[in-house]
PDB file of N, CA and C in Angstrom:
ATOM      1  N   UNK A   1       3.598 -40.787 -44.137  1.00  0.00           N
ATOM      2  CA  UNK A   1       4.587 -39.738 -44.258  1.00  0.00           C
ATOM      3  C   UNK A   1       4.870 -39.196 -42.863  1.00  0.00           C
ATOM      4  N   UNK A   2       6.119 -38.735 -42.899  1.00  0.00           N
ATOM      5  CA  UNK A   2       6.531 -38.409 -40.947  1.00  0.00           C
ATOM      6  C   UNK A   2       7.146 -37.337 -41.672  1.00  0.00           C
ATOM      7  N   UNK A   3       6.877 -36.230 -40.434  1.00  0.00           N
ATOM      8  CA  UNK A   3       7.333 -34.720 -40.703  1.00  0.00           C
ATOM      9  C   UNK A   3       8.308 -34.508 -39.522  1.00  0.00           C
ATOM     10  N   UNK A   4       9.424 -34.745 -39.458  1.00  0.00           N
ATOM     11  CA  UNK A   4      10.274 -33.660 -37.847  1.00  0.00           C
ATOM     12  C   UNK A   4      10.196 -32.371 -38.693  1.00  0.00           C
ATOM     13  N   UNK A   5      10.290 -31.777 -37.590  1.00  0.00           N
ATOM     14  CA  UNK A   5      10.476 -30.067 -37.435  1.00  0.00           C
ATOM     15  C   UNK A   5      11.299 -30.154 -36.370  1.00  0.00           C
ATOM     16  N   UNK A   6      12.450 -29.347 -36.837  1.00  0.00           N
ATOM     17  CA  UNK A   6      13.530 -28.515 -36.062  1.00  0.00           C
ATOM     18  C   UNK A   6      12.882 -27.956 -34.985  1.00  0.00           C
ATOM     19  N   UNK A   7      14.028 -27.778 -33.640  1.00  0.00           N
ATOM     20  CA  UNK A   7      13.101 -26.952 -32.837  1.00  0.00           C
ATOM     21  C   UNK A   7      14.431 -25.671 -33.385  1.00  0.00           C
ATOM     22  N   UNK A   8      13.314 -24.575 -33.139  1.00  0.00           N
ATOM     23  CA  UNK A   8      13.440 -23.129 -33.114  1.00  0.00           C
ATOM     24  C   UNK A   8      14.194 -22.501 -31.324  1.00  0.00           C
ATOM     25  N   UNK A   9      15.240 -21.465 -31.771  1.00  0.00           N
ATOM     26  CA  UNK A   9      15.917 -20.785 -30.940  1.00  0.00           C
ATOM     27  C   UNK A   9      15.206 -20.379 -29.699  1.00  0.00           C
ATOM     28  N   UNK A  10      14.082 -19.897 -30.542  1.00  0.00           N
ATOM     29  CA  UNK A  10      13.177 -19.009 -29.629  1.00  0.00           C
ATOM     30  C   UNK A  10      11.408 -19.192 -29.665  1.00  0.00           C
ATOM     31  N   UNK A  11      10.805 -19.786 -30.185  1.00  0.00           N
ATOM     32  CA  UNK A  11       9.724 -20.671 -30.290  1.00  0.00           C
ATOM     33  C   UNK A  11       9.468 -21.859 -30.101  1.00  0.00           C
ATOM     34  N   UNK A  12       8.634 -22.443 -28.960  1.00  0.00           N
ATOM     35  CA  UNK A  12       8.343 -23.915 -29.046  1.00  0.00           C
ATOM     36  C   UNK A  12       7.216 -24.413 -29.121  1.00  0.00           C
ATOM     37  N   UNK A  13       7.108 -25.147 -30.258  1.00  0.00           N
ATOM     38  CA  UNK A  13       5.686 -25.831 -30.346  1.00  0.00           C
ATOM     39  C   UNK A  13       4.886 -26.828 -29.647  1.00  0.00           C
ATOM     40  N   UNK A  14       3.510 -26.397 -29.486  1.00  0.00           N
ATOM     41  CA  UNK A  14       2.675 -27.418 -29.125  1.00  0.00           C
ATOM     42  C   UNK A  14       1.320 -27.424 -29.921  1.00  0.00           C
ATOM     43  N   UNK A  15       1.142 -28.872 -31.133  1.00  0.00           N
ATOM     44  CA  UNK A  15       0.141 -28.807 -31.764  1.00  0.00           C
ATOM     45  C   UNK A  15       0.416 -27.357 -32.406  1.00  0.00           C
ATOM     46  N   UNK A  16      -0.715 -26.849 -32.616  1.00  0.00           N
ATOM     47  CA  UNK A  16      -0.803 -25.201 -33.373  1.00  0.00           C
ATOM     48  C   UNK A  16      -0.817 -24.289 -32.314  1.00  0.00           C
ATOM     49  N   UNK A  17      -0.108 -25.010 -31.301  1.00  0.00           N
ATOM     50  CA  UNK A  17       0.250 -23.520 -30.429  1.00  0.00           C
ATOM     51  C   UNK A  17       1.972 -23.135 -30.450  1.00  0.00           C
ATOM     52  N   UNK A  18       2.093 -21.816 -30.128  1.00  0.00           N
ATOM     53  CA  UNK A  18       3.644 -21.802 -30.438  1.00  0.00           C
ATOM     54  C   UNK A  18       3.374 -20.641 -29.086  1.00  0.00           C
ATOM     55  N   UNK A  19       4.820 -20.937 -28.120  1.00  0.00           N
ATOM     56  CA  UNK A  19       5.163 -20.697 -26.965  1.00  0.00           C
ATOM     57  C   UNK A  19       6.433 -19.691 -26.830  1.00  0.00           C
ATOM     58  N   UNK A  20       6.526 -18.892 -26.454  1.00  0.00           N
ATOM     59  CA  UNK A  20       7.844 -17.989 -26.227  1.00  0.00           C
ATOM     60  C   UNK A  20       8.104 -17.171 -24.907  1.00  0.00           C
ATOM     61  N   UNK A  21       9.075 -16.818 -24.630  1.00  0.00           N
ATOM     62  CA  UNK A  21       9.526 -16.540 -23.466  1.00  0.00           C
ATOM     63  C   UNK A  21       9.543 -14.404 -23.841  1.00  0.00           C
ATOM     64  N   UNK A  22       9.231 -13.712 -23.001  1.00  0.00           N
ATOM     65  CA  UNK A  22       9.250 -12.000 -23.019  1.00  0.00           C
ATOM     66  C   UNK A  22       9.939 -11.722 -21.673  1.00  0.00           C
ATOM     67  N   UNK A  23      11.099 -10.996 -21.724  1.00  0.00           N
ATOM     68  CA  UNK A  23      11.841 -10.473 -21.066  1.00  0.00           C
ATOM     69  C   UNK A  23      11.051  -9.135 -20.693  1.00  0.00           C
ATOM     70  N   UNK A  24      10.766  -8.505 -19.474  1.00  0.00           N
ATOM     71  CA  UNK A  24      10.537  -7.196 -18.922  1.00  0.00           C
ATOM     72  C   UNK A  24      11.108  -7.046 -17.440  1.00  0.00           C
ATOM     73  N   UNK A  25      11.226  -5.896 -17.263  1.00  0.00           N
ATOM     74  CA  UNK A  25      11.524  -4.659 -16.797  1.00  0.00           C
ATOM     75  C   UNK A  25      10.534  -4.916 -15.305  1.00  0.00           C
ATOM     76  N   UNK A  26      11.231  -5.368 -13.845  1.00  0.00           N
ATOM     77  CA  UNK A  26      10.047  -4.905 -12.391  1.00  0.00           C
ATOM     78  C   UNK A  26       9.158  -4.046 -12.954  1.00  0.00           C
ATOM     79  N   UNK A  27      10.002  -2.787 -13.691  1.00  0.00           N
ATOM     80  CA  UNK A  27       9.190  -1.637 -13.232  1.00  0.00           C
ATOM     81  C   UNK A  27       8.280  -1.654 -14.750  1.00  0.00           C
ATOM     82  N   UNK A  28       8.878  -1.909 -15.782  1.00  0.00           N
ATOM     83  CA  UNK A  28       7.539  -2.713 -16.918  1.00  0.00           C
ATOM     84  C   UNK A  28       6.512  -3.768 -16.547  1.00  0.00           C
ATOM     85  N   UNK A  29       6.771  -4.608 -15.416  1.00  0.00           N
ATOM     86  CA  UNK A  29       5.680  -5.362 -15.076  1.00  0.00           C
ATOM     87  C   UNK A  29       4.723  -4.650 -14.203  1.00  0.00           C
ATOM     88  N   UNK A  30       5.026  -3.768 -13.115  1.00  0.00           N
ATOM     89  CA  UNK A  30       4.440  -2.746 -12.291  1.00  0.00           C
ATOM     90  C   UNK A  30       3.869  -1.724 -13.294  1.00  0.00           C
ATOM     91  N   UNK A  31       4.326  -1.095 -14.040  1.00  0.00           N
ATOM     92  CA  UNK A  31       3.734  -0.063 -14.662  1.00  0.00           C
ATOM     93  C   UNK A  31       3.018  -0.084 -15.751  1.00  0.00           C
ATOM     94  N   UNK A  32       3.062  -1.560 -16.508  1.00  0.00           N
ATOM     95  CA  UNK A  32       2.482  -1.732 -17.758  1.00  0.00           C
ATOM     96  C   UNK A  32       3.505  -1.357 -19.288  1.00  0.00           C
ATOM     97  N   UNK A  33       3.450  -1.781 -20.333  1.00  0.00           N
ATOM     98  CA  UNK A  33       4.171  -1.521 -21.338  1.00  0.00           C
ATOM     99  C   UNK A  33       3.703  -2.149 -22.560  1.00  0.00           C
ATOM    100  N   UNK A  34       3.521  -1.550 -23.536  1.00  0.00           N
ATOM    101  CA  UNK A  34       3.731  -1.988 -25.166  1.00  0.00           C
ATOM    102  C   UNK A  34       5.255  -2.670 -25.279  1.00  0.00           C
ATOM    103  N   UNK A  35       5.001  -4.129 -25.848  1.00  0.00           N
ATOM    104  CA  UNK A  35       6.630  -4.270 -26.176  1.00  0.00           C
ATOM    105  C   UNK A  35       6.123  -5.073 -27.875  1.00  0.00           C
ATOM    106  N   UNK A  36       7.429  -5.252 -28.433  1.00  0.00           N
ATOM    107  CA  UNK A  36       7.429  -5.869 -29.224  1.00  0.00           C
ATOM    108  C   UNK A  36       7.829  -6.966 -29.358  1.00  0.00           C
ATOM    109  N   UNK A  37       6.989  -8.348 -29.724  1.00  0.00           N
ATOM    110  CA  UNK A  37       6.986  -9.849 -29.419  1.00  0.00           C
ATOM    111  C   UNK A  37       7.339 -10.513 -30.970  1.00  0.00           C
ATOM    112  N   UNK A  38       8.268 -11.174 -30.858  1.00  0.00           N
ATOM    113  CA  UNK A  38       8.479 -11.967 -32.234  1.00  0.00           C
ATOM    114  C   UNK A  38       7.612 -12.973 -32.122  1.00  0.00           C
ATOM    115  N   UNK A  39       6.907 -12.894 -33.555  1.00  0.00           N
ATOM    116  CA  UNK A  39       6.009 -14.347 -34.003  1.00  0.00           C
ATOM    117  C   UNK A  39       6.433 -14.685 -35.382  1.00  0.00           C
ATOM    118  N   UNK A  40       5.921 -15.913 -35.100  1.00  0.00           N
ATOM    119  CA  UNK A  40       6.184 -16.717 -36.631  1.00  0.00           C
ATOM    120  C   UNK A  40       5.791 -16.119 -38.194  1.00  0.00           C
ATOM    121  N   UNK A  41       4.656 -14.744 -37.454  1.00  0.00           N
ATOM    122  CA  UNK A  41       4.734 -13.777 -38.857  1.00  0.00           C
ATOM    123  C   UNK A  41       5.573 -12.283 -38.963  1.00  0.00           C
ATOM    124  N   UNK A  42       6.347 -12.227 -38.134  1.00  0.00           N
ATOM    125  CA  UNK A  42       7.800 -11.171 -37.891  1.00  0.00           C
ATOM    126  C   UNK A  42       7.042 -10.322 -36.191  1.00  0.00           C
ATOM    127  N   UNK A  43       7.017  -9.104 -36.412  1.00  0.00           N
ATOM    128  CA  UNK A  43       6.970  -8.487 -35.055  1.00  0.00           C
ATOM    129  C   UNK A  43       5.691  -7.690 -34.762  1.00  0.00           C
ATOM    130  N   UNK A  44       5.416  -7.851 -33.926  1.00  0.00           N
ATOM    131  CA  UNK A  44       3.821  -7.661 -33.185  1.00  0.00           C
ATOM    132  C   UNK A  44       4.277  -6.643 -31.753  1.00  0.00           C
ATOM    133  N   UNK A  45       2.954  -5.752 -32.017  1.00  0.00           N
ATOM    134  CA  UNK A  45       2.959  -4.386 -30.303  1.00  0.00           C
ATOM    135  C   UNK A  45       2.244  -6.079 -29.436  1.00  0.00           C
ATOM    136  N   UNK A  46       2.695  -6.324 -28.251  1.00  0.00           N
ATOM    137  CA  UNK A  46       1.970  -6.773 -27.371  1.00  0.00           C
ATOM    138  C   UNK A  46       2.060  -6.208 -26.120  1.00  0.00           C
ATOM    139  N   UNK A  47       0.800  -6.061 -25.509  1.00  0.00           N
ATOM    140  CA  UNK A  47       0.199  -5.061 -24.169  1.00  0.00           C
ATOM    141  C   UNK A  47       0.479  -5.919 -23.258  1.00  0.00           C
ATOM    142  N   UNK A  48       1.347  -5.646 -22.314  1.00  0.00           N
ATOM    143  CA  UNK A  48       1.523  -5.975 -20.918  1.00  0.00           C
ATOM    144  C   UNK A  48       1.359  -5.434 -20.075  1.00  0.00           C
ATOM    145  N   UNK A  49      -0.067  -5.687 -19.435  1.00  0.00           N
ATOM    146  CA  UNK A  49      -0.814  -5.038 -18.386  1.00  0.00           C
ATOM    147  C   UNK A  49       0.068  -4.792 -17.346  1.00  0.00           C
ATOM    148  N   UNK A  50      -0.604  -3.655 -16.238  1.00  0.00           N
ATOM    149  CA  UNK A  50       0.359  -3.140 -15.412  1.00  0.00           C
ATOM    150  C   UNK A  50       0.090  -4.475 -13.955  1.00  0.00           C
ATOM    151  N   UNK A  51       0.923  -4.238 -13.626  1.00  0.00           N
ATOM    152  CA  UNK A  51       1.071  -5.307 -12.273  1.00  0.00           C
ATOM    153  C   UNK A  51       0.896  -6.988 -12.796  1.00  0.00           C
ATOM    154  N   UNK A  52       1.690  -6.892 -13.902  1.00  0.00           N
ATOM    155  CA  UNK A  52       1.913  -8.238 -14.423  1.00  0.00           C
ATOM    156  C   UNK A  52       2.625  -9.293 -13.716  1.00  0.00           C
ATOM    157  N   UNK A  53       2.765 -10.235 -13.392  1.00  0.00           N
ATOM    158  CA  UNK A  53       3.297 -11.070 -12.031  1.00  0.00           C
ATOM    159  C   UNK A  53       4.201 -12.062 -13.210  1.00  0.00           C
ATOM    160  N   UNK A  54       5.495 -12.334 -12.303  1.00  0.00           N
ATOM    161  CA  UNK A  54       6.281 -12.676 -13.690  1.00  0.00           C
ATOM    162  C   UNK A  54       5.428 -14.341 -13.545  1.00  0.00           C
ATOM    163  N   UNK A  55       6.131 -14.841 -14.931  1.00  0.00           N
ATOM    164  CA  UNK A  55       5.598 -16.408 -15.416  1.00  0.00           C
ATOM    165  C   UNK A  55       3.665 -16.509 -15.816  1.00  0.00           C
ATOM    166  N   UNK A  56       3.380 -14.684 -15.724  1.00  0.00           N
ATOM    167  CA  UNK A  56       2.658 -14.755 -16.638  1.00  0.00           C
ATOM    168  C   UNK A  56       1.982 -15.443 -17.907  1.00  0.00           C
ATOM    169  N   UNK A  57       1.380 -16.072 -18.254  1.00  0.00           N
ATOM    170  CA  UNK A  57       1.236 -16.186 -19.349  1.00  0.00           C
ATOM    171  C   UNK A  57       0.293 -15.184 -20.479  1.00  0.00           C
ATOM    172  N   UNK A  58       0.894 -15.000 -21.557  1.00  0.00           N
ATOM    173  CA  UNK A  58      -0.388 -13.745 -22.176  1.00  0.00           C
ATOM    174  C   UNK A  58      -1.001 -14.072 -23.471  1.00  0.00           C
ATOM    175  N   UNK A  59      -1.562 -13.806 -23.883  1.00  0.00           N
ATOM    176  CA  UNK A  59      -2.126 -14.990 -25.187  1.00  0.00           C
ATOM    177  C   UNK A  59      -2.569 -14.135 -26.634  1.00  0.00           C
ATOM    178  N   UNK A  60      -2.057 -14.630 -27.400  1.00  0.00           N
ATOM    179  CA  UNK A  60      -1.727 -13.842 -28.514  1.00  0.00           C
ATOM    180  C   UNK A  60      -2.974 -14.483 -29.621  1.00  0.00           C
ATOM    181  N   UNK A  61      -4.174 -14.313 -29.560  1.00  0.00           N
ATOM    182  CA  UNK A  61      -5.007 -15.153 -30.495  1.00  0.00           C
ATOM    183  C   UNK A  61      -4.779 -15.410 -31.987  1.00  0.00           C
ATOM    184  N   UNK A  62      -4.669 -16.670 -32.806  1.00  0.00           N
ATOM    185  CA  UNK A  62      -4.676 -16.686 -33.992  1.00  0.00           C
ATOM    186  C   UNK A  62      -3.202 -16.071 -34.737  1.00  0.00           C
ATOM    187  N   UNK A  63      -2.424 -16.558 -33.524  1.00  0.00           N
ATOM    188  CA  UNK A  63      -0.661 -16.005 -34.034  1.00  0.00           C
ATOM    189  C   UNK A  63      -0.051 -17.317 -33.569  1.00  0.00           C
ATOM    190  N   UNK A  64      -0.747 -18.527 -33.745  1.00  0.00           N
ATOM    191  CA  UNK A  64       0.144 -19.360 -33.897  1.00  0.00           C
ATOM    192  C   UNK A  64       0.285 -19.856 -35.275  1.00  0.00           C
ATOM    193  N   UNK A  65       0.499 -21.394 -35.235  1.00  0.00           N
ATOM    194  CA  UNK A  65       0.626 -22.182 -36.370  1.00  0.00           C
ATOM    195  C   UNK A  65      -0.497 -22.613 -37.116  1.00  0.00           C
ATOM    196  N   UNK A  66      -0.934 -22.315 -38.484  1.00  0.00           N
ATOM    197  CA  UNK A  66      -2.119 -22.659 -38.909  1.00  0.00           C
ATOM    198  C   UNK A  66      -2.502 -24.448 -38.805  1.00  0.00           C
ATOM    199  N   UNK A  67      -4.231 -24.343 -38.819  1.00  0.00           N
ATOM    200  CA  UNK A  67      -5.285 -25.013 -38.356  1.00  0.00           C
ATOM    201  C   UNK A  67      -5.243 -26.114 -40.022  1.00  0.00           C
ATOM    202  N   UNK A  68      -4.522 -27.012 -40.251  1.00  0.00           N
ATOM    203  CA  UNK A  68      -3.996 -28.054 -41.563  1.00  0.00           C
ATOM    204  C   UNK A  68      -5.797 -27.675 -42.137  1.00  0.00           C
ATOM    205  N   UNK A  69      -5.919 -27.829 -43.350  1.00  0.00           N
ATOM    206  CA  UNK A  69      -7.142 -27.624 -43.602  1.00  0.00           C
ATOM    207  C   UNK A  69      -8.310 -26.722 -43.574  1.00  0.00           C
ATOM    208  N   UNK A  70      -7.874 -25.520 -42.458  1.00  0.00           N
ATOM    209  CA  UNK A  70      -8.722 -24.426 -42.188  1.00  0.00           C
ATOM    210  C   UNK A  70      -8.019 -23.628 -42.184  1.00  0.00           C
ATOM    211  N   UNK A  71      -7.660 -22.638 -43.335  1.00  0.00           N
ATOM    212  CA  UNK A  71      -7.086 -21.730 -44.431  1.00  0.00           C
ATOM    213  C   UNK A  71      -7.092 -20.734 -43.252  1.00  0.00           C
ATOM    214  N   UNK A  72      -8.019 -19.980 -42.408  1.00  0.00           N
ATOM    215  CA  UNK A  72      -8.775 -19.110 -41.832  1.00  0.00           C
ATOM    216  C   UNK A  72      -8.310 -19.261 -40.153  1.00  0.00           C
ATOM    217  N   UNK A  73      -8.367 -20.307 -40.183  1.00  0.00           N
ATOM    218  CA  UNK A  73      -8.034 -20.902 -38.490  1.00  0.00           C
ATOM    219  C   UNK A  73      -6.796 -20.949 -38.163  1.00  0.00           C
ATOM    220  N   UNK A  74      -5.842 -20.628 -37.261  1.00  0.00           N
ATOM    221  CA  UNK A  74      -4.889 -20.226 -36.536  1.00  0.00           C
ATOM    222  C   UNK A  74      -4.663 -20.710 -35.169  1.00  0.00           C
ATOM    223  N   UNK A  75      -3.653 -21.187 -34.768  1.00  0.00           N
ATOM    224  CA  UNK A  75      -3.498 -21.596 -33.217  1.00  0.00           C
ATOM    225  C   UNK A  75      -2.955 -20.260 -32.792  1.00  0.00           C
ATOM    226  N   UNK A  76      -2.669 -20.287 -31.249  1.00  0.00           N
ATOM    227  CA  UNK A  76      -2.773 -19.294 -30.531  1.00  0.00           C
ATOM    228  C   UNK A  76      -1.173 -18.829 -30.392  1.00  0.00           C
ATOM    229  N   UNK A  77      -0.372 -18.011 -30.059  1.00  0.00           N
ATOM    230  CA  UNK A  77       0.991 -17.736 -29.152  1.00  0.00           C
ATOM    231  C   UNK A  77       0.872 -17.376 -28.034  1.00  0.00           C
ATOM    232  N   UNK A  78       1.049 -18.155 -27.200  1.00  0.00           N
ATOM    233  CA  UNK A  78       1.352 -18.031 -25.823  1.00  0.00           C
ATOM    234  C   UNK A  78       2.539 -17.210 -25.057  1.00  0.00           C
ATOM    235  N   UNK A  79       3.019 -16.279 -24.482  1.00  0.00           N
ATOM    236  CA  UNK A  79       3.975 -15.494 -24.543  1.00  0.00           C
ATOM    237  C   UNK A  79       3.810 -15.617 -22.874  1.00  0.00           C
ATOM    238  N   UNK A  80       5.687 -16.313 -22.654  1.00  0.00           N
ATOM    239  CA  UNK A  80       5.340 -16.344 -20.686  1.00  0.00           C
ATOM    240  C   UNK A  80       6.302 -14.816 -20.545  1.00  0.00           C
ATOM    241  N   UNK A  81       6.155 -14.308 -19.762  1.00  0.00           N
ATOM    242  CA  UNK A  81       6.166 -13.221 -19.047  1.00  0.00           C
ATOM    243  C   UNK A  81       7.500 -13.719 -17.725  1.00  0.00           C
ATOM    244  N   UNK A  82       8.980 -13.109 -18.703  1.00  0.00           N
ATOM    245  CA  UNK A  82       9.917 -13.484 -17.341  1.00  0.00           C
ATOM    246  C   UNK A  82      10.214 -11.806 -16.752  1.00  0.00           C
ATOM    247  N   UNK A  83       9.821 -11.778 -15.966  1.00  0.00           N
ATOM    248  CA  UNK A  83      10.144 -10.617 -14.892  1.00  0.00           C
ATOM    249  C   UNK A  83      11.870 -10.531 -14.474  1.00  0.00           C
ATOM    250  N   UNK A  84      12.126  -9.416 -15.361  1.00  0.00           N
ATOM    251  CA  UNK A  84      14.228  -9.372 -14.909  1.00  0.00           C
ATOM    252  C   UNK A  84      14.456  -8.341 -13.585  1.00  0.00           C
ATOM    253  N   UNK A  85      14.750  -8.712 -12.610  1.00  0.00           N
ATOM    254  CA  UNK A  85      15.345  -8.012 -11.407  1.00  0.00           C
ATOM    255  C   UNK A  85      16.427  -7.367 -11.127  1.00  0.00           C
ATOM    256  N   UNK A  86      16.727  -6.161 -11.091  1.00  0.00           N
ATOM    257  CA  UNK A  86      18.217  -6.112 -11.507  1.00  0.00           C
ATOM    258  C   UNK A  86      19.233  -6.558 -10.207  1.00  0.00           C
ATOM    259  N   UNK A  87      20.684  -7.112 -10.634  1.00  0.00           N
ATOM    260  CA  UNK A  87      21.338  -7.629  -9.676  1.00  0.00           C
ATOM    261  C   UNK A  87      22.235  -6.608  -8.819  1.00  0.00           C
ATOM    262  N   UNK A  88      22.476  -5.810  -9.459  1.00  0.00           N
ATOM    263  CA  UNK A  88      22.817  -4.678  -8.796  1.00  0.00           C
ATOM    264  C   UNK A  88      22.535  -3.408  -9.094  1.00  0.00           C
ATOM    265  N   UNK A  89      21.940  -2.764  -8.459  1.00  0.00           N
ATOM    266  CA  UNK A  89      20.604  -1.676  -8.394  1.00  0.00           C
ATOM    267  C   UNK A  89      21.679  -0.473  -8.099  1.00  0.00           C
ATOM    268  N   UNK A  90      21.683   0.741  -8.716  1.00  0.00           N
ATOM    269  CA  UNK A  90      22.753   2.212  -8.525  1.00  0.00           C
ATOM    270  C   UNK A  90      21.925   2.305  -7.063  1.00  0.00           C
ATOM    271  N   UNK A  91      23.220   3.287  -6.243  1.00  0.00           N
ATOM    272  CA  UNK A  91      22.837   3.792  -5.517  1.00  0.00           C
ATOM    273  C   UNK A  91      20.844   4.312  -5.612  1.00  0.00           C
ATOM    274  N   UNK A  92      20.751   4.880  -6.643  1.00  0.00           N
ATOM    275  CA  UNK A  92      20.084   6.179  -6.581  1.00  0.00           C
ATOM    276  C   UNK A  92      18.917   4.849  -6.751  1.00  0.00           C
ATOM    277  N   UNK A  93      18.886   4.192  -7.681  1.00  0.00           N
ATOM    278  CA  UNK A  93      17.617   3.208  -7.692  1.00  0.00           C
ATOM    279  C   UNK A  93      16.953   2.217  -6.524  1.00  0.00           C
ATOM    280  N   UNK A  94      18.338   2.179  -5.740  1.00  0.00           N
ATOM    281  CA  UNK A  94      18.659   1.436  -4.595  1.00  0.00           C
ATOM    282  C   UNK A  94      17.361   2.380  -3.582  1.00  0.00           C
ATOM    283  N   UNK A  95      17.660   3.543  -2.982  1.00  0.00           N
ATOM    284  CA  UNK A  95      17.253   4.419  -2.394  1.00  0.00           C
ATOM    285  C   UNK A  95      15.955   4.649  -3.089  1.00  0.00           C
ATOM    286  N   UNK A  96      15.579   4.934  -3.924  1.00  0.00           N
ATOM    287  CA  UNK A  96      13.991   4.779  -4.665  1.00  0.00           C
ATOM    288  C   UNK A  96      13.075   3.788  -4.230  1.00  0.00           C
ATOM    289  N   UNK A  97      13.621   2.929  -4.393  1.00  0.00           N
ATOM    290  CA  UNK A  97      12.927   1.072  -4.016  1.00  0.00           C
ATOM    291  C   UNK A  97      12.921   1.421  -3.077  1.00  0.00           C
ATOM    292  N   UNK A  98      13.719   1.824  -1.420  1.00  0.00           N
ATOM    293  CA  UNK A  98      13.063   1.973  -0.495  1.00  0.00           C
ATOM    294  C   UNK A  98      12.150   3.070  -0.067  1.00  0.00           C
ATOM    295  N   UNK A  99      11.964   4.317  -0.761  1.00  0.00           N
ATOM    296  CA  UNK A  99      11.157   4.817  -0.752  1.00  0.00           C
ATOM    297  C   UNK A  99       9.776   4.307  -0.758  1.00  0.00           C
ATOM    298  N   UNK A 100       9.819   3.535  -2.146  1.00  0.00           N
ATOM    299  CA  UNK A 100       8.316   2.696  -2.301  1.00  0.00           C
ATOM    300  C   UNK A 100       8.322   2.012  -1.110  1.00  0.00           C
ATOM    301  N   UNK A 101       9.059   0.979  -0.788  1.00  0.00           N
ATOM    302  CA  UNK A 101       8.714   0.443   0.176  1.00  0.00           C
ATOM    303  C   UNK A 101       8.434   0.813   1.415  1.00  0.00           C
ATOM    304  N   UNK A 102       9.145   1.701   1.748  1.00  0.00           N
ATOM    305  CA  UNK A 102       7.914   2.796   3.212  1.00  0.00           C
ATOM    306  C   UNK A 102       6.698   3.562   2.677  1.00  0.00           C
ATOM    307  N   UNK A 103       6.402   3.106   1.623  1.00  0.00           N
ATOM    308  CA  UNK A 103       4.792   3.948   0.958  1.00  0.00           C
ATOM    309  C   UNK A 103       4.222   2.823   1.545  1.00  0.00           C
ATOM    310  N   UNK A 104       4.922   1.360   1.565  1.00  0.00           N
ATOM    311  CA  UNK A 104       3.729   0.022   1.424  1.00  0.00           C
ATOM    312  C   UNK A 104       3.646  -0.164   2.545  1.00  0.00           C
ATOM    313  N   UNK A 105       4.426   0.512   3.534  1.00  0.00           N
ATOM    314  CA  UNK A 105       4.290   0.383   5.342  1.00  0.00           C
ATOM    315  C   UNK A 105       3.583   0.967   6.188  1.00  0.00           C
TER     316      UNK A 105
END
């Protein structure tokens, strides 16, 4: 018997692992944040530590695809961490950022 599975919009499988991409915030990766992560069982708080470096990876235990045969057992979700920069920064945010940056000088 042969099984395809569709690939998904926003999930990609490997074995019983399932992979997804999380959009945040410079200043959510610098400061840390609760966000909410879609999984294959609807929506989950996931903790994104502060000074998160983008392409992160963060690991969601036992929120992947179940273990064929082990009712109990669960593969993992892997969640990469894309860091969004903004392309054009307001004045006022503009002038902030360099603030920090003469703190780091």
């Amino acid at each position: 018997v042969q099984i395809n599975v569709k690939a998904h919009p926003e999930f990609r499988r490997e074995g019983n692992t399932i992979h997804s991409d999380a959009k945040i915030s410079y200043i959510d990766a610098i400061l840390g944040k609760q966000i909410k992560v879609k999984t294959v069982d609807g929506l989950v708080d996931m903790k994104v530590p502060k000074g998160t470096q983008p392409e992160t990876t963060l690991v969601m235990r036992n929120r992947g695809i179940p273990i064929l045969g082990k009712a109990d057992n669960r593969g993992d979700h892997h969640v990469h961490v894309k860091v969004v920069l903004p392309k054009d920064p307001s004045e006022e945010e503009r002038s902030l950022i360099e603030q920090i940056r003469a703190l780091q000088e």
